[in-house]
C-alpha atoms as a PDB file:
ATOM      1  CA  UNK A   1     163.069 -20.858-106.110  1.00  0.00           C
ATOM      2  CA  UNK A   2     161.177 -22.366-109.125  1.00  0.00           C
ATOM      3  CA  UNK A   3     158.304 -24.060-109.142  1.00  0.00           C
ATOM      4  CA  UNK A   4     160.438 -27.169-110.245  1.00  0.00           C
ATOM      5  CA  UNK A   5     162.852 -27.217-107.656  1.00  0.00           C
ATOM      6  CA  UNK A   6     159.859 -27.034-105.094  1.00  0.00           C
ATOM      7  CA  UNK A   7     158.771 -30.433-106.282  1.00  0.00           C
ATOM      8  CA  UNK A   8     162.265 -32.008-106.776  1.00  0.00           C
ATOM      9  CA  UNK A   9     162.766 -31.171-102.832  1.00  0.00           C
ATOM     10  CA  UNK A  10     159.320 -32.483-101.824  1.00  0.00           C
ATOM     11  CA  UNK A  11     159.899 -35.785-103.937  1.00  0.00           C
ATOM     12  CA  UNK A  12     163.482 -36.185-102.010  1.00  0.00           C
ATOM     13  CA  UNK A  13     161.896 -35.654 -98.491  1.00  0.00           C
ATOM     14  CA  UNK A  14     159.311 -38.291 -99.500  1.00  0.00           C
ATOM     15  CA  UNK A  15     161.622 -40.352-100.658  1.00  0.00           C
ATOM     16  CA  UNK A  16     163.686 -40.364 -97.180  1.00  0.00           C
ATOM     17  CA  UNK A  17     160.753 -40.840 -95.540  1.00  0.00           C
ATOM     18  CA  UNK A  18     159.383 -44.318 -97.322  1.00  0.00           C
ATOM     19  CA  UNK A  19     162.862 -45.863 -96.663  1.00  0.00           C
ATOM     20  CA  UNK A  20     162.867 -44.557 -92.964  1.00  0.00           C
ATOM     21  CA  UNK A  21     159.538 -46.606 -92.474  1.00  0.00           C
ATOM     22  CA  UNK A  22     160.590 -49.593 -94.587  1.00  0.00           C
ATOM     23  CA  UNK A  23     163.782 -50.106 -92.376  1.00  0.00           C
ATOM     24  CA  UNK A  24     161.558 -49.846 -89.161  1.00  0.00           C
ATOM     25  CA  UNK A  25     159.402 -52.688 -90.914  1.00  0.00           C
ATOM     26  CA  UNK A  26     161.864 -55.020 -91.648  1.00  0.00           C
ATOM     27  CA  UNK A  27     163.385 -54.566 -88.139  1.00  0.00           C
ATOM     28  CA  UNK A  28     159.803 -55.371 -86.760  1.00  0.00           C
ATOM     29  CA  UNK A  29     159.110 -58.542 -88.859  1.00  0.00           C
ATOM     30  CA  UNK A  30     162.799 -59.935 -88.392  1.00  0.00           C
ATOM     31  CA  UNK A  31     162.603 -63.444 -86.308  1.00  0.00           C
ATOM     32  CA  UNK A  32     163.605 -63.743 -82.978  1.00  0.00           C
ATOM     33  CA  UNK A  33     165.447 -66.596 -81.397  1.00  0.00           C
ATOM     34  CA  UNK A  34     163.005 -68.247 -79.189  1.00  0.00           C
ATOM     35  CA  UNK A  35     164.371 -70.834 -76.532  1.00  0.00           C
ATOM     36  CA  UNK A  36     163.400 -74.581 -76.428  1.00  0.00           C
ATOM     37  CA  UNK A  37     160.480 -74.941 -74.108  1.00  0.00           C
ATOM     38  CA  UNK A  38     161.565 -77.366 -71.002  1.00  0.00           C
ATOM     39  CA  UNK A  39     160.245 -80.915 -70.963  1.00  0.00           C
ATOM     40  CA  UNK A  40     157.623 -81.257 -69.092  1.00  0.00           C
ATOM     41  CA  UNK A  41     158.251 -82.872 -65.812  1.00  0.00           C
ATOM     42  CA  UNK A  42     156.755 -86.198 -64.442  1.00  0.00           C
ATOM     43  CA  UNK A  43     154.357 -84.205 -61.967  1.00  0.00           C
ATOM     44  CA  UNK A  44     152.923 -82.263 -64.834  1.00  0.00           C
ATOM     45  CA  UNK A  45     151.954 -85.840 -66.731  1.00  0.00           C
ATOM     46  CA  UNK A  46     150.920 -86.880 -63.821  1.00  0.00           C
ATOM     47  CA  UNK A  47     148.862 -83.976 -62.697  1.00  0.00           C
ATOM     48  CA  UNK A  48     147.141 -84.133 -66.230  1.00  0.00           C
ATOM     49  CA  UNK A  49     146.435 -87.628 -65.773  1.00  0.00           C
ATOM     50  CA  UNK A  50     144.614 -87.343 -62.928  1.00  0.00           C
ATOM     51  CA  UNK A  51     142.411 -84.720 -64.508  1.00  0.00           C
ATOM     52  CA  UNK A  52     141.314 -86.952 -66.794  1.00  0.00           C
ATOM     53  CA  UNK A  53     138.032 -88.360 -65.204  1.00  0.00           C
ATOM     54  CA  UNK A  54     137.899 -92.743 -65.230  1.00  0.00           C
ATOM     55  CA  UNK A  55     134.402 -94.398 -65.580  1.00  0.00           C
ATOM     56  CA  UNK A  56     133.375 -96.237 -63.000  1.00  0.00           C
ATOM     57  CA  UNK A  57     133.324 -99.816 -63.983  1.00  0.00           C
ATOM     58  CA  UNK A  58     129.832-101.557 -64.078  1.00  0.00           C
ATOM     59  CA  UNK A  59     129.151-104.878 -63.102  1.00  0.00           C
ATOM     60  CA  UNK A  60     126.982-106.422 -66.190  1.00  0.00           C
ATOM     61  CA  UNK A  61     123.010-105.898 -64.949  1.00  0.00           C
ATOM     62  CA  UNK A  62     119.979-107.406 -66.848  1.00  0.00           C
ATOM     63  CA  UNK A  63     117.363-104.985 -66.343  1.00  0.00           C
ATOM     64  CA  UNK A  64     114.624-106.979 -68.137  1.00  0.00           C
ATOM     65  CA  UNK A  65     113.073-108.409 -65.105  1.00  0.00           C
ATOM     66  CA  UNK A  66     112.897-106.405 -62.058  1.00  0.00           C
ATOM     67  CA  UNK A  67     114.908-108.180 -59.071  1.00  0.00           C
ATOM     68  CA  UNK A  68     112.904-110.742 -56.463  1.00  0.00           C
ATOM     69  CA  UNK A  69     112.472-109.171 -53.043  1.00  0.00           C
ATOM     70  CA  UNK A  70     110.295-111.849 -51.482  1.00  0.00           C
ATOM     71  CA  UNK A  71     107.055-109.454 -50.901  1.00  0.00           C
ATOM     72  CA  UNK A  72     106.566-105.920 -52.776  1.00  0.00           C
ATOM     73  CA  UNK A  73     105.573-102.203 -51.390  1.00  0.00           C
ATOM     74  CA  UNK A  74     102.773-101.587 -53.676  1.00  0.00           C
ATOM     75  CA  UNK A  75      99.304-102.495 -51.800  1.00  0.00           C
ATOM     76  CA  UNK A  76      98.212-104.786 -55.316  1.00  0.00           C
ATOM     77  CA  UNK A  77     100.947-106.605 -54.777  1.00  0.00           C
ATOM     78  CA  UNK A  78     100.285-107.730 -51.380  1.00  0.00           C
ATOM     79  CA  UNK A  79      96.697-108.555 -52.339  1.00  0.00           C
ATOM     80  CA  UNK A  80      98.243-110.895 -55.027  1.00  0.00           C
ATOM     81  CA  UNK A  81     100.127-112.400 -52.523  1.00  0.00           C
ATOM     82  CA  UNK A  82      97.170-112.785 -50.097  1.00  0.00           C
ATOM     83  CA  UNK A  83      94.924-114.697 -52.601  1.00  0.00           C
ATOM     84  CA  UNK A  84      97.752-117.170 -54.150  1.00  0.00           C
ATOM     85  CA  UNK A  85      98.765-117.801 -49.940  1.00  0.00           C
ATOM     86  CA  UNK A  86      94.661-118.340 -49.367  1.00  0.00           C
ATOM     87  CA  UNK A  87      94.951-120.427 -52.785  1.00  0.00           C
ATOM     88  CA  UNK A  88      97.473-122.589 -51.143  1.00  0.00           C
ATOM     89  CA  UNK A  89      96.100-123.011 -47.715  1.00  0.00           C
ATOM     90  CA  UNK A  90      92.831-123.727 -48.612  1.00  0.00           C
ATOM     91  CA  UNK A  91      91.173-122.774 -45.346  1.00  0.00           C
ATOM     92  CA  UNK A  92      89.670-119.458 -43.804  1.00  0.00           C
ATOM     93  CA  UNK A  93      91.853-117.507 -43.057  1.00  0.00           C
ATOM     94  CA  UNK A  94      91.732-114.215 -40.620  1.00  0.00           C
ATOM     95  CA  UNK A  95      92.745-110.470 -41.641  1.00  0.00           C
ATOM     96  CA  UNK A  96      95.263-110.617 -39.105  1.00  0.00           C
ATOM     97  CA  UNK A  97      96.235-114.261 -40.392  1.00  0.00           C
ATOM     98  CA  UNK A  98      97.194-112.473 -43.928  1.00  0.00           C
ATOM     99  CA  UNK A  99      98.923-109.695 -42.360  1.00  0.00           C
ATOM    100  CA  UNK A 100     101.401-111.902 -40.068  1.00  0.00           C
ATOM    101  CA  UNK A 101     101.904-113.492 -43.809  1.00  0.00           C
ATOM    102  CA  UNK A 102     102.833-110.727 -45.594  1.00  0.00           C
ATOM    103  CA  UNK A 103     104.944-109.123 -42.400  1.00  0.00           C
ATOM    104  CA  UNK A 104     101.886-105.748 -42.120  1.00  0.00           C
ATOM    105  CA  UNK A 105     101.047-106.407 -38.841  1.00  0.00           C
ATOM    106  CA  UNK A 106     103.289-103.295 -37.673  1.00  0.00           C
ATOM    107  CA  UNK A 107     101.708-100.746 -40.754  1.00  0.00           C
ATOM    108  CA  UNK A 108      99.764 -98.355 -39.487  1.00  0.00           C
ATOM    109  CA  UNK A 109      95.921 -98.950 -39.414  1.00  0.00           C
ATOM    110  CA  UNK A 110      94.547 -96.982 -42.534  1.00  0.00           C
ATOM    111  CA  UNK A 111      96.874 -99.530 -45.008  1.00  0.00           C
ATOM    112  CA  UNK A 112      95.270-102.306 -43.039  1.00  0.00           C
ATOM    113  CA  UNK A 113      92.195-101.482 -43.302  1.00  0.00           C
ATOM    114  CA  UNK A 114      92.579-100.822 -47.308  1.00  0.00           C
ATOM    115  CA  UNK A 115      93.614-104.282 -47.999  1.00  0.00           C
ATOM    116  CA  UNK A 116      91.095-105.721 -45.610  1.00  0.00           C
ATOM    117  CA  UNK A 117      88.601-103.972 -48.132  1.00  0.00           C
ATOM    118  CA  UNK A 118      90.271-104.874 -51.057  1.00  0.00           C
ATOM    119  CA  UNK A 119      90.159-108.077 -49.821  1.00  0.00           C
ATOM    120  CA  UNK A 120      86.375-108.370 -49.272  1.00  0.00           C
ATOM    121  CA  UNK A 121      85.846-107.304 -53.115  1.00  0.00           C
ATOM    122  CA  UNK A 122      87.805-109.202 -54.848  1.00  0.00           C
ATOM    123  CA  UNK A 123      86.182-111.749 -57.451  1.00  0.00           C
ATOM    124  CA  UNK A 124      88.533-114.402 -56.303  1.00  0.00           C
ATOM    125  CA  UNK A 125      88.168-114.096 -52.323  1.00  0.00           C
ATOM    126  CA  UNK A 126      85.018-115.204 -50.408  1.00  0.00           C
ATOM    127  CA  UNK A 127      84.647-113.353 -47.050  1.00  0.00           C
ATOM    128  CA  UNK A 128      82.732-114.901 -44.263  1.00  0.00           C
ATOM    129  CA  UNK A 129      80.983-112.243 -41.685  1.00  0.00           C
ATOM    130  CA  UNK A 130      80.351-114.649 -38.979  1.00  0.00           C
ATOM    131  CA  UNK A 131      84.269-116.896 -39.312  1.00  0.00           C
ATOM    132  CA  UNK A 132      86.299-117.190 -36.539  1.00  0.00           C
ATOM    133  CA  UNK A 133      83.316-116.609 -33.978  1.00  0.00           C
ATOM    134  CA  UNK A 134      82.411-113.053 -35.638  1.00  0.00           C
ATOM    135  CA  UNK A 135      85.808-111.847 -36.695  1.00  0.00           C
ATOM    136  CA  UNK A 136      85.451-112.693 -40.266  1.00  0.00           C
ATOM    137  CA  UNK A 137      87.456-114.833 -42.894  1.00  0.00           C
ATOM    138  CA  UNK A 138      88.455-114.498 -46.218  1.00  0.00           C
ATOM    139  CA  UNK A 139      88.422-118.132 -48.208  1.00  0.00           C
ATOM    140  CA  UNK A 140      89.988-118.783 -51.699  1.00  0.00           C
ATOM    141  CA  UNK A 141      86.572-118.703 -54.366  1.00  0.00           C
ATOM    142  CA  UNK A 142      87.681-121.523 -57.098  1.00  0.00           C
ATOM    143  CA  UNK A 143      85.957-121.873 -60.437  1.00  0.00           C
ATOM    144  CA  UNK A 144      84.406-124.787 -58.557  1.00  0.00           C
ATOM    145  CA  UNK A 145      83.836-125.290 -55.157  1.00  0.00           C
ATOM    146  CA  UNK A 146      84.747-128.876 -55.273  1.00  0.00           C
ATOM    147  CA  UNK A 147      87.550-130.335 -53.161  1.00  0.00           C
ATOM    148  CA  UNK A 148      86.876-133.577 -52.921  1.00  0.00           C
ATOM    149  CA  UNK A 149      85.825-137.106 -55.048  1.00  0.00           C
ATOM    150  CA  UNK A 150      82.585-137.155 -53.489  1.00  0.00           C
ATOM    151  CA  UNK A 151      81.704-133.414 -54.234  1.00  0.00           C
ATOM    152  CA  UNK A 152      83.357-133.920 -57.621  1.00  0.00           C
ATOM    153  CA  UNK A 153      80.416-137.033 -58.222  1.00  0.00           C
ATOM    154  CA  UNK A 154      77.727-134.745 -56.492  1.00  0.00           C
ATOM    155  CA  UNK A 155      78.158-132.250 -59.153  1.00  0.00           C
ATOM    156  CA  UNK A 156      78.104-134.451 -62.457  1.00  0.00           C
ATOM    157  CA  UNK A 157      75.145-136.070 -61.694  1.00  0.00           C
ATOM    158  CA  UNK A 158      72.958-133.279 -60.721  1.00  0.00           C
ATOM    159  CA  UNK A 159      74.184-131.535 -63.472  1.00  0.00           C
ATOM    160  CA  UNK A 160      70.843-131.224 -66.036  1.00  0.00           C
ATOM    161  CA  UNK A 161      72.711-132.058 -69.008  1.00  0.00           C
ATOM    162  CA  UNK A 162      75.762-134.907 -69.623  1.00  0.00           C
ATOM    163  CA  UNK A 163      78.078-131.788 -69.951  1.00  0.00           C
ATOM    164  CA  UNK A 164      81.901-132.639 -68.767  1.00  0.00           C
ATOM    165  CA  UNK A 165      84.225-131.358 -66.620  1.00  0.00           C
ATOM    166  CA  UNK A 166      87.439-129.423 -67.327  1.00  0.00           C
ATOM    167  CA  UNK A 167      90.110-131.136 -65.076  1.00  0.00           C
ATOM    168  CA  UNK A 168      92.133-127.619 -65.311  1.00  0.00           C
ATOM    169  CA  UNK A 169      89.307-125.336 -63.645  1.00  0.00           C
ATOM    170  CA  UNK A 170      89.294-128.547 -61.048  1.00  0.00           C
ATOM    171  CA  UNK A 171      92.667-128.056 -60.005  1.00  0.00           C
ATOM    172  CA  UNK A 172      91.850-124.281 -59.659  1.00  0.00           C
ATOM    173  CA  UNK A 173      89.996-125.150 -56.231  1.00  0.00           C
ATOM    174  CA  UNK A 174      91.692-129.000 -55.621  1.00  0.00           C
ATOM    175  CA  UNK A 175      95.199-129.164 -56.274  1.00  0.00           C
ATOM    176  CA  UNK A 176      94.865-133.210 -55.371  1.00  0.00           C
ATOM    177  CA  UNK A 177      92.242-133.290 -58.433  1.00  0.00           C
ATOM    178  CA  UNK A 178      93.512-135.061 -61.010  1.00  0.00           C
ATOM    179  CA  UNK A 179      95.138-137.802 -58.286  1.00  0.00           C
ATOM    180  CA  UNK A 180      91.592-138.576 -57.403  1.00  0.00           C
ATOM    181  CA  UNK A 181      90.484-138.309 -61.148  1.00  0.00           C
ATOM    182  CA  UNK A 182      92.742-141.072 -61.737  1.00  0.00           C
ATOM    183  CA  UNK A 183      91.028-143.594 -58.630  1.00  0.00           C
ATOM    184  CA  UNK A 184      87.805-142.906 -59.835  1.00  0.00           C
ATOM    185  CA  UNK A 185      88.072-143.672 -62.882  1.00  0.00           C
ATOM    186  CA  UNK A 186      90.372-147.301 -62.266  1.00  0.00           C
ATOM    187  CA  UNK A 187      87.021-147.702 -59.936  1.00  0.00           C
ATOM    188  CA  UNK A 188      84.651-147.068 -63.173  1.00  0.00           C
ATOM    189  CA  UNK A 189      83.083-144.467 -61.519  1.00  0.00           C
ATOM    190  CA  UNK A 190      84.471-141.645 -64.165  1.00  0.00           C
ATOM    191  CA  UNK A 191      85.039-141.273 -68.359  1.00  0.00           C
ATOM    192  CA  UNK A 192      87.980-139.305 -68.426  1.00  0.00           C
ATOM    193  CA  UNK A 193      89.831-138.669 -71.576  1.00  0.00           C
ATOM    194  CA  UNK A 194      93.496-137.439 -71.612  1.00  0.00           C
ATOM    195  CA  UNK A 195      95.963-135.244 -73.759  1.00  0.00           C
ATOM    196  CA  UNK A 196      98.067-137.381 -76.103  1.00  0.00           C
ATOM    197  CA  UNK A 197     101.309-135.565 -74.991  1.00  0.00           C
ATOM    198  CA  UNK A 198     101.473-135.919 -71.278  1.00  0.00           C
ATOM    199  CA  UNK A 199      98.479-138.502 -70.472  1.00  0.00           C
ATOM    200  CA  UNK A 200      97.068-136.209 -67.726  1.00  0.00           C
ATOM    201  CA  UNK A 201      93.262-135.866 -67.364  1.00  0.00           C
ATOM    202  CA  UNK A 202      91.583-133.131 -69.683  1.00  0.00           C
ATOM    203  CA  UNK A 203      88.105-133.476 -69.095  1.00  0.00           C
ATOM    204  CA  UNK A 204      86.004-135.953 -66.732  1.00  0.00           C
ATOM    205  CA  UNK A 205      82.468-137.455 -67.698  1.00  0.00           C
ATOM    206  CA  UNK A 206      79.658-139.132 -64.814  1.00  0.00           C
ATOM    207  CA  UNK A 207      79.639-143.074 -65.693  1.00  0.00           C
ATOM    208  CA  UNK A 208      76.471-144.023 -64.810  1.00  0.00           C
ATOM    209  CA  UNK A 209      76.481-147.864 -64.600  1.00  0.00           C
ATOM    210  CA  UNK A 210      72.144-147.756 -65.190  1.00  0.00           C
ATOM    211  CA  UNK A 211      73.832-147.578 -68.951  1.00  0.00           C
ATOM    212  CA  UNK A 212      75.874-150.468 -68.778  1.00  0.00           C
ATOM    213  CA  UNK A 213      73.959-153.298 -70.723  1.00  0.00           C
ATOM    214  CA  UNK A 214      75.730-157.070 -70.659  1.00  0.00           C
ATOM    215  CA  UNK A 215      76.054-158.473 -74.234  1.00  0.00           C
ATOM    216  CA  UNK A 216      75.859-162.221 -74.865  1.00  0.00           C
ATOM    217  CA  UNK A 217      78.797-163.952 -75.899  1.00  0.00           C
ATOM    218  CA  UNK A 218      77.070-165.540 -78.709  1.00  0.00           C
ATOM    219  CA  UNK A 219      76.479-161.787 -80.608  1.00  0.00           C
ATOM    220  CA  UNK A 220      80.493-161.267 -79.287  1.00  0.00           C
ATOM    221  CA  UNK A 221      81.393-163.849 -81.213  1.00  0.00           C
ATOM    222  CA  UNK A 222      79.391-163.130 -84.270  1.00  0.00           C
ATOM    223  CA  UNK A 223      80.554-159.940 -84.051  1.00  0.00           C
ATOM    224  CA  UNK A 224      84.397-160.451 -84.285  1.00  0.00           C
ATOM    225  CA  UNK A 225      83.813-163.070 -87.253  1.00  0.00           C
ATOM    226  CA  UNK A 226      83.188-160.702 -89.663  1.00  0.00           C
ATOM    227  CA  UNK A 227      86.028-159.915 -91.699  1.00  0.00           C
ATOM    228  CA  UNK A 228      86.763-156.642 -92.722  1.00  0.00           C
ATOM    229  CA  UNK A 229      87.770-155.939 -96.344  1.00  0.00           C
ATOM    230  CA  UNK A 230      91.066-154.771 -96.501  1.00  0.00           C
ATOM    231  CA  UNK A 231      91.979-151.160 -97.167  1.00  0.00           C
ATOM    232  CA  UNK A 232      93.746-151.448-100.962  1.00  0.00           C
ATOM    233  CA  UNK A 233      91.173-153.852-101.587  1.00  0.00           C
ATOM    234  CA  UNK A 234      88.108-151.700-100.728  1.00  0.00           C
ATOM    235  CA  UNK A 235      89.409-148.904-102.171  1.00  0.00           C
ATOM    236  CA  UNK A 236      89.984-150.681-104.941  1.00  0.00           C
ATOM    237  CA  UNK A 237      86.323-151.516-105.088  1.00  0.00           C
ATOM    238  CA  UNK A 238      84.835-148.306-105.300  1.00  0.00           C
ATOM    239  CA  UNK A 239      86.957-147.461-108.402  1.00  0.00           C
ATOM    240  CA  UNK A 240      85.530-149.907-109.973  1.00  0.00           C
ATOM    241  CA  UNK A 241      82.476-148.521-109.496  1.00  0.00           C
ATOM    242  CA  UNK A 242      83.206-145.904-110.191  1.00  0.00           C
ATOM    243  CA  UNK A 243      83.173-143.837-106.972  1.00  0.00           C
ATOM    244  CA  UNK A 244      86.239-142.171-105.226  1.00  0.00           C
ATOM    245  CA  UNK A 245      87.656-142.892-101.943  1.00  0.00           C
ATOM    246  CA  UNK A 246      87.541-140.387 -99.059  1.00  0.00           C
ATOM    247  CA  UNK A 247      91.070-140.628 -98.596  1.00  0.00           C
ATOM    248  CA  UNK A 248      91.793-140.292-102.140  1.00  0.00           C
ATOM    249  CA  UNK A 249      91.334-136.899-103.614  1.00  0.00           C
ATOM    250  CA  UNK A 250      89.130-135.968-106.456  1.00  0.00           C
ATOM    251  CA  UNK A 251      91.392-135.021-109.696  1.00  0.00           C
ATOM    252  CA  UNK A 252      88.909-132.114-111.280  1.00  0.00           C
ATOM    253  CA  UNK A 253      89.778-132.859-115.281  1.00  0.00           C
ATOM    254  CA  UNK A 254      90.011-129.418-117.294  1.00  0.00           C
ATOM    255  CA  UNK A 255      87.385-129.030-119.752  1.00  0.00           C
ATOM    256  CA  UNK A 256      89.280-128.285-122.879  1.00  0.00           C
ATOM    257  CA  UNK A 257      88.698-125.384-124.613  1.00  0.00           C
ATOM    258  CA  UNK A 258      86.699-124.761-127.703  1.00  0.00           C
ATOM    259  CA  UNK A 259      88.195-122.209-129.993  1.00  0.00           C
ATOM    260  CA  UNK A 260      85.798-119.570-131.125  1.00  0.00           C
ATOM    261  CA  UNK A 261      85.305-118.989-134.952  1.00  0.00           C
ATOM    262  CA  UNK A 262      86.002-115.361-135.953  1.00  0.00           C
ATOM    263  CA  UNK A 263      83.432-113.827-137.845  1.00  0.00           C
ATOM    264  CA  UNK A 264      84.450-110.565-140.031  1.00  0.00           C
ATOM    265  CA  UNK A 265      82.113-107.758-139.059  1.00  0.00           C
ATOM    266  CA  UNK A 266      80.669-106.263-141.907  1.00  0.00           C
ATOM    267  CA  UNK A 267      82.216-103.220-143.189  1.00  0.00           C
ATOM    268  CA  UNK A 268      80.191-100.264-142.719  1.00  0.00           C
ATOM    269  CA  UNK A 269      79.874 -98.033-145.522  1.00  0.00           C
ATOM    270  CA  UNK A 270      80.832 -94.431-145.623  1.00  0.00           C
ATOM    271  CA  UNK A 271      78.858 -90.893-146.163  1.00  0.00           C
ATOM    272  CA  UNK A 272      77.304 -90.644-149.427  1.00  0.00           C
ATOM    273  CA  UNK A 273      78.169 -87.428-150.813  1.00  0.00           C
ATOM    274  CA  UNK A 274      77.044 -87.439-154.382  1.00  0.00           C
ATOM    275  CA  UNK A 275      73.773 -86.827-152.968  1.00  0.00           C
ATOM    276  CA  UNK A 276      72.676 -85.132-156.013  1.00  0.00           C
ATOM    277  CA  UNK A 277      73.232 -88.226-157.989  1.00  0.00           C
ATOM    278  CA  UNK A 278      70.948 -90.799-156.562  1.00  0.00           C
ATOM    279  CA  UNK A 279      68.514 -90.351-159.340  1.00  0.00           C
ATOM    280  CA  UNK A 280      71.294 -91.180-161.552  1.00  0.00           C
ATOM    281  CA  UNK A 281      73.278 -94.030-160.383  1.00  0.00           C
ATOM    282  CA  UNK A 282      72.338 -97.344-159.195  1.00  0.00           C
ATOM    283  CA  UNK A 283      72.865 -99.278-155.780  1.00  0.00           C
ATOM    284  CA  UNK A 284      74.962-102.307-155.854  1.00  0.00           C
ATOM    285  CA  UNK A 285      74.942-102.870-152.129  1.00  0.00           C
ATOM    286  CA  UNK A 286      72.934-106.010-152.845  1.00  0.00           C
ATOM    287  CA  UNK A 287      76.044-107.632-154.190  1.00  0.00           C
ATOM    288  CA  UNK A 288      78.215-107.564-151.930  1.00  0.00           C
ATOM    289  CA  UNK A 289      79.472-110.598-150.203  1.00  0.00           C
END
């Protein structure tokens, strides 16, 4: 056999071959009939249903302020309500008085012992060593220690200068202050001036009657004779003389502005460069306007 033939055969036998695996191909790839997939069943949409997690529904909270529980676990929050319960009493009270208060009797001793001590060194508590026959008391310390109208008149007139009174540090010590403010001074035993918004008492003044001095009626009477000018017409007044009125306010007049002349600078003259020349030629600088 040729050469030739040799190659005609092996191109035939390849040839069978590439359409043997191009059948099997097609066969592979060629769709299949697939079934409709059942509907799913009411316990399968229920089932996912309940896999599906619900939020718990929350009621609407304000957490901006913290809730009111009548009396607090921290120990500086029972000593804040030990001095505004001494600030309200207003007499000694006993360590075991503040505890009943703030329901500690039943804490164990180291916690009572911490606010007693506490207590004893705060700037706004007074404690007392020998209170309560030797048991000790702690007392509210006010601004001043005045509680009463006759303390209140002690103190203004030994004070060294004719300083006043604020009626707000009063009431720090004497919640009844500014009720007693108000008797004194209908008596004329106190200068009290007020706010403008709310009348109450802002700050109190000793009125020492040695300063009172009786005027005869004659110099009353003289008095409310005169006759004030009246405002337009006293105003008008000190125009025309040419002064200006407190309540009036100054116009400032503008000085007007002067307009400055231009002068022309004089023109500067250039390099000489005919140097060689000045023999020669003459200057005419001298001309020049």
């Amino acid at each position: 056999m040729s050469y030739l033939d040799n190659q005609i055969n092996a191109f035939k036998s390849n040839l069978t071959s590439s359409s043997t695996k191009l059948s099997n191909k097609r066969t592979a790839a060629a769709p299949t009939t697939s079934t409709p997939s059942p509907a799913p069943s009411q316990a399968s949409a229920s089932a996912k249903n309940d896999l599906k997690r619900k939020r718990p529904e929350q009621a609407n909270i304000v957490y901006s302020q913290p809730a009111d529980t009548g009396t607090g676990k921290n120990v500086m929050t029972q000593i804040t309500y030990a001095v505004d319960y001494l600030k309200s009493k207003g007499t000694p009270q006993t360590l075991q008085d503040l505890l009943s208060y703030l329901s500690l009797q039943y804490r164990e001793d180291d916690y009572k012992r911490t606010i007693g001590t506490i207590l004893k060194n705060h700037e706004k508590i007074s404690f007392d060593r020998i209170g309560a026959d030797g048991v000790g008391t702690f007392s509210f310390r006010p601004i001043h220690n005045i509680r009463s109208s006759s303390q209140l008149l002690g103190h203004l007139q030994s004070q060294p200068t004719a300083q006043g009174l604020n009626v707000r540090a009063l009431r720090d010590g004497w919640p009844g202050a500014e009720d007693a403010i108000n008797l004194l001074e209908t008596q004329g035993k106190l200068l009290v001036t007020r706010n403008k918004k709310d009348d109450h008492a802002k700050m109190v003044w000793p009125n020492d009657p040695s300063l009172r001095f009786d005027i005869d009626d004659e110099f009353k009477n003289m008095w409310h004779k005169i006759r004030l000018p009246e405002a337009g017409a006293l105003a008008e007044e000190l125009e025309r003389e040419g002064l200006t009125p407190t309540n009036k306010s100054r116009a400032v007049k503008a000085k007007p502005k002067v307009q400055e002349k231009k002068t022309k600078k004089p023109r500067k003259s250039g390099k000489t460069t005919n140097v060689h020349m000045m023999g020669v030629l003459r200057d005419y600088s001298h001309l020049k306007k």
